[in-house]
C-alpha atoms as a PDB file:
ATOM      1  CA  UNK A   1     100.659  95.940  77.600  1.00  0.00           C
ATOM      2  CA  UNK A   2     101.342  99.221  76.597  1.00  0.00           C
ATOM      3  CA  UNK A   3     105.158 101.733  77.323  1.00  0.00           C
ATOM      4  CA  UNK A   4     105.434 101.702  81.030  1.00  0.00           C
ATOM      5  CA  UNK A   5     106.835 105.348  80.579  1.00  0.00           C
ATOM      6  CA  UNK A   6     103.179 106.436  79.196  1.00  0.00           C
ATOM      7  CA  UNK A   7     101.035 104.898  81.928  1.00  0.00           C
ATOM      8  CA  UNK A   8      99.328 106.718  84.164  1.00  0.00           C
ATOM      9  CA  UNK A   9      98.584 103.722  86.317  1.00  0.00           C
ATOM     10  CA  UNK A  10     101.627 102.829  87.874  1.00  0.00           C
ATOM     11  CA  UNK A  11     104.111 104.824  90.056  1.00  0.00           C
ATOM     12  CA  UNK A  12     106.916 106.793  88.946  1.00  0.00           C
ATOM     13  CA  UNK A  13     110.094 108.771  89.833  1.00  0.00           C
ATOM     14  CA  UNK A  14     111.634 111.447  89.093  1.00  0.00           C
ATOM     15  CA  UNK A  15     115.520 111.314  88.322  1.00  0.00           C
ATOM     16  CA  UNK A  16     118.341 113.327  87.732  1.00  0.00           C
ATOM     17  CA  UNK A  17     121.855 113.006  86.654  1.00  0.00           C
ATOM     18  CA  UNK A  18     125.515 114.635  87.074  1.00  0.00           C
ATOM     19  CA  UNK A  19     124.103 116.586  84.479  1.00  0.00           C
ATOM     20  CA  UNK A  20     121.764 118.138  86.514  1.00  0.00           C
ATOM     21  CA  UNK A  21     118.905 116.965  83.318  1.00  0.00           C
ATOM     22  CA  UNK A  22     115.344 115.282  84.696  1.00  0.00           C
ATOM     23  CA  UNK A  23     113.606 112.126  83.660  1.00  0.00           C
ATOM     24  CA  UNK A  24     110.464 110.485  84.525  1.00  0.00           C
ATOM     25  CA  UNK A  25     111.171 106.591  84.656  1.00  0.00           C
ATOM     26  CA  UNK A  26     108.632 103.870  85.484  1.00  0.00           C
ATOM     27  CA  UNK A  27     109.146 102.556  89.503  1.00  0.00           C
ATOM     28  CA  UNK A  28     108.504  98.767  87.922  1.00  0.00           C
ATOM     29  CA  UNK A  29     111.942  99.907  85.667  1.00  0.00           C
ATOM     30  CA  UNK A  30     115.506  99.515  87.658  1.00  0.00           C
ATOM     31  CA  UNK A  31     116.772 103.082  87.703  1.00  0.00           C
ATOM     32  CA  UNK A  32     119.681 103.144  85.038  1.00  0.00           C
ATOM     33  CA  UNK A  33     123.235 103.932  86.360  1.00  0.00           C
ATOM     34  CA  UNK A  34     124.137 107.301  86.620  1.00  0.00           C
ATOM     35  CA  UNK A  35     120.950 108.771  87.483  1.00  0.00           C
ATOM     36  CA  UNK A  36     119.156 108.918  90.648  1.00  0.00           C
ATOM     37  CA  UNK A  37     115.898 109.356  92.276  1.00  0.00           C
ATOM     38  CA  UNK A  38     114.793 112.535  93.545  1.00  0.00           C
ATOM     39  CA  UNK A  39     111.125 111.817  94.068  1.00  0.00           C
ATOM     40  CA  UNK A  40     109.405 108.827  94.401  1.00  0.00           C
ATOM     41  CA  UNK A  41     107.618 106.474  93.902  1.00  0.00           C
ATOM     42  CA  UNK A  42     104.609 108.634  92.983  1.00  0.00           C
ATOM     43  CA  UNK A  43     102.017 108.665  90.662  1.00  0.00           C
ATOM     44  CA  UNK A  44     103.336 110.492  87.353  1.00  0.00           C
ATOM     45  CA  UNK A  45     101.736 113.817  88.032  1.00  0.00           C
ATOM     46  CA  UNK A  46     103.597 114.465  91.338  1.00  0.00           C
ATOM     47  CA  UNK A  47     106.515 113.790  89.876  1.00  0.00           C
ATOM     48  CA  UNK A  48     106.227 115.913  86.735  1.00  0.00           C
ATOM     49  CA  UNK A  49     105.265 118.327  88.612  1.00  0.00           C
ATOM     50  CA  UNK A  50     108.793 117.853  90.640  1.00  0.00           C
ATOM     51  CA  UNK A  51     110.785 118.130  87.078  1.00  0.00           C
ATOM     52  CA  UNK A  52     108.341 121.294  85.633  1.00  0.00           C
ATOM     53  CA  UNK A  53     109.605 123.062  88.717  1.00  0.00           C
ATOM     54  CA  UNK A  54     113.026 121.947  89.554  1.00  0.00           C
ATOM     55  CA  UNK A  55     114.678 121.696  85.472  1.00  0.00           C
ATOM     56  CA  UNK A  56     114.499 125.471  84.901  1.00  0.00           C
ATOM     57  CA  UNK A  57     117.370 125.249  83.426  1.00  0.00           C
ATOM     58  CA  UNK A  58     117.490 122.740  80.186  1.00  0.00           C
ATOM     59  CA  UNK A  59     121.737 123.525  79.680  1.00  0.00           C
ATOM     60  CA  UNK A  60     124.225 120.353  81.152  1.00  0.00           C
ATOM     61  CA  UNK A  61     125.426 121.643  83.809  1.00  0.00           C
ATOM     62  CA  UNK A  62     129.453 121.292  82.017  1.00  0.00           C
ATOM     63  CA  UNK A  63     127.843 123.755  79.573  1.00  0.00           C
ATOM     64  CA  UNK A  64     126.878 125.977  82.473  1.00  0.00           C
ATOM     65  CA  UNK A  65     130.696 125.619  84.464  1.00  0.00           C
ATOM     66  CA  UNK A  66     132.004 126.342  80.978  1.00  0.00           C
ATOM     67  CA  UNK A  67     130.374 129.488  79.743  1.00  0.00           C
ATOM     68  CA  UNK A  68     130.965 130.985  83.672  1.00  0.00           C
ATOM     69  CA  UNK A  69     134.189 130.414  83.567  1.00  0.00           C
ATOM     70  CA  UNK A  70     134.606 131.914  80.023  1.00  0.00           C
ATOM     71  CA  UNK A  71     132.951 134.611  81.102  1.00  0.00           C
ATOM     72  CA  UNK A  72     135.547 135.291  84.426  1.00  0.00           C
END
């Protein structure tokens, strides 16, 4: 059978963590600690298109806390 995270076949989510970073993870996976779902279960196109418009920002969110505060 081929990677569950390449299928188009079977339902998806999309996740996030503290981090505020996105993932796509297989809804036949167990959703690995520290992240969690934000959409879902959907077919993999709904919920890229979730993570196309909600990560605008690809910098950790610690990254992002740290240069505003440098910049105060």
């Amino acid at each position: 059978m081929s990677n569950p995270f390449e299928r188009d076949d079977i339902l998806h989510y999309a996740l996030v963590n503290d981090e505020g970073q996105y993932s796509m993870w297989p809804a036949t996976n167990d959703v690995p600690e520290g992240w969690t779902v934000v959409h879902g279960p959907a077919d993999r196109g709904a919920c890229h298109e979730i993570i196309e418009s909600s990560w605008t920002d690809m910098r950790p969110m610690s990254l992002v806390r740290f240069m505003e505060s440098a910049s105060d």
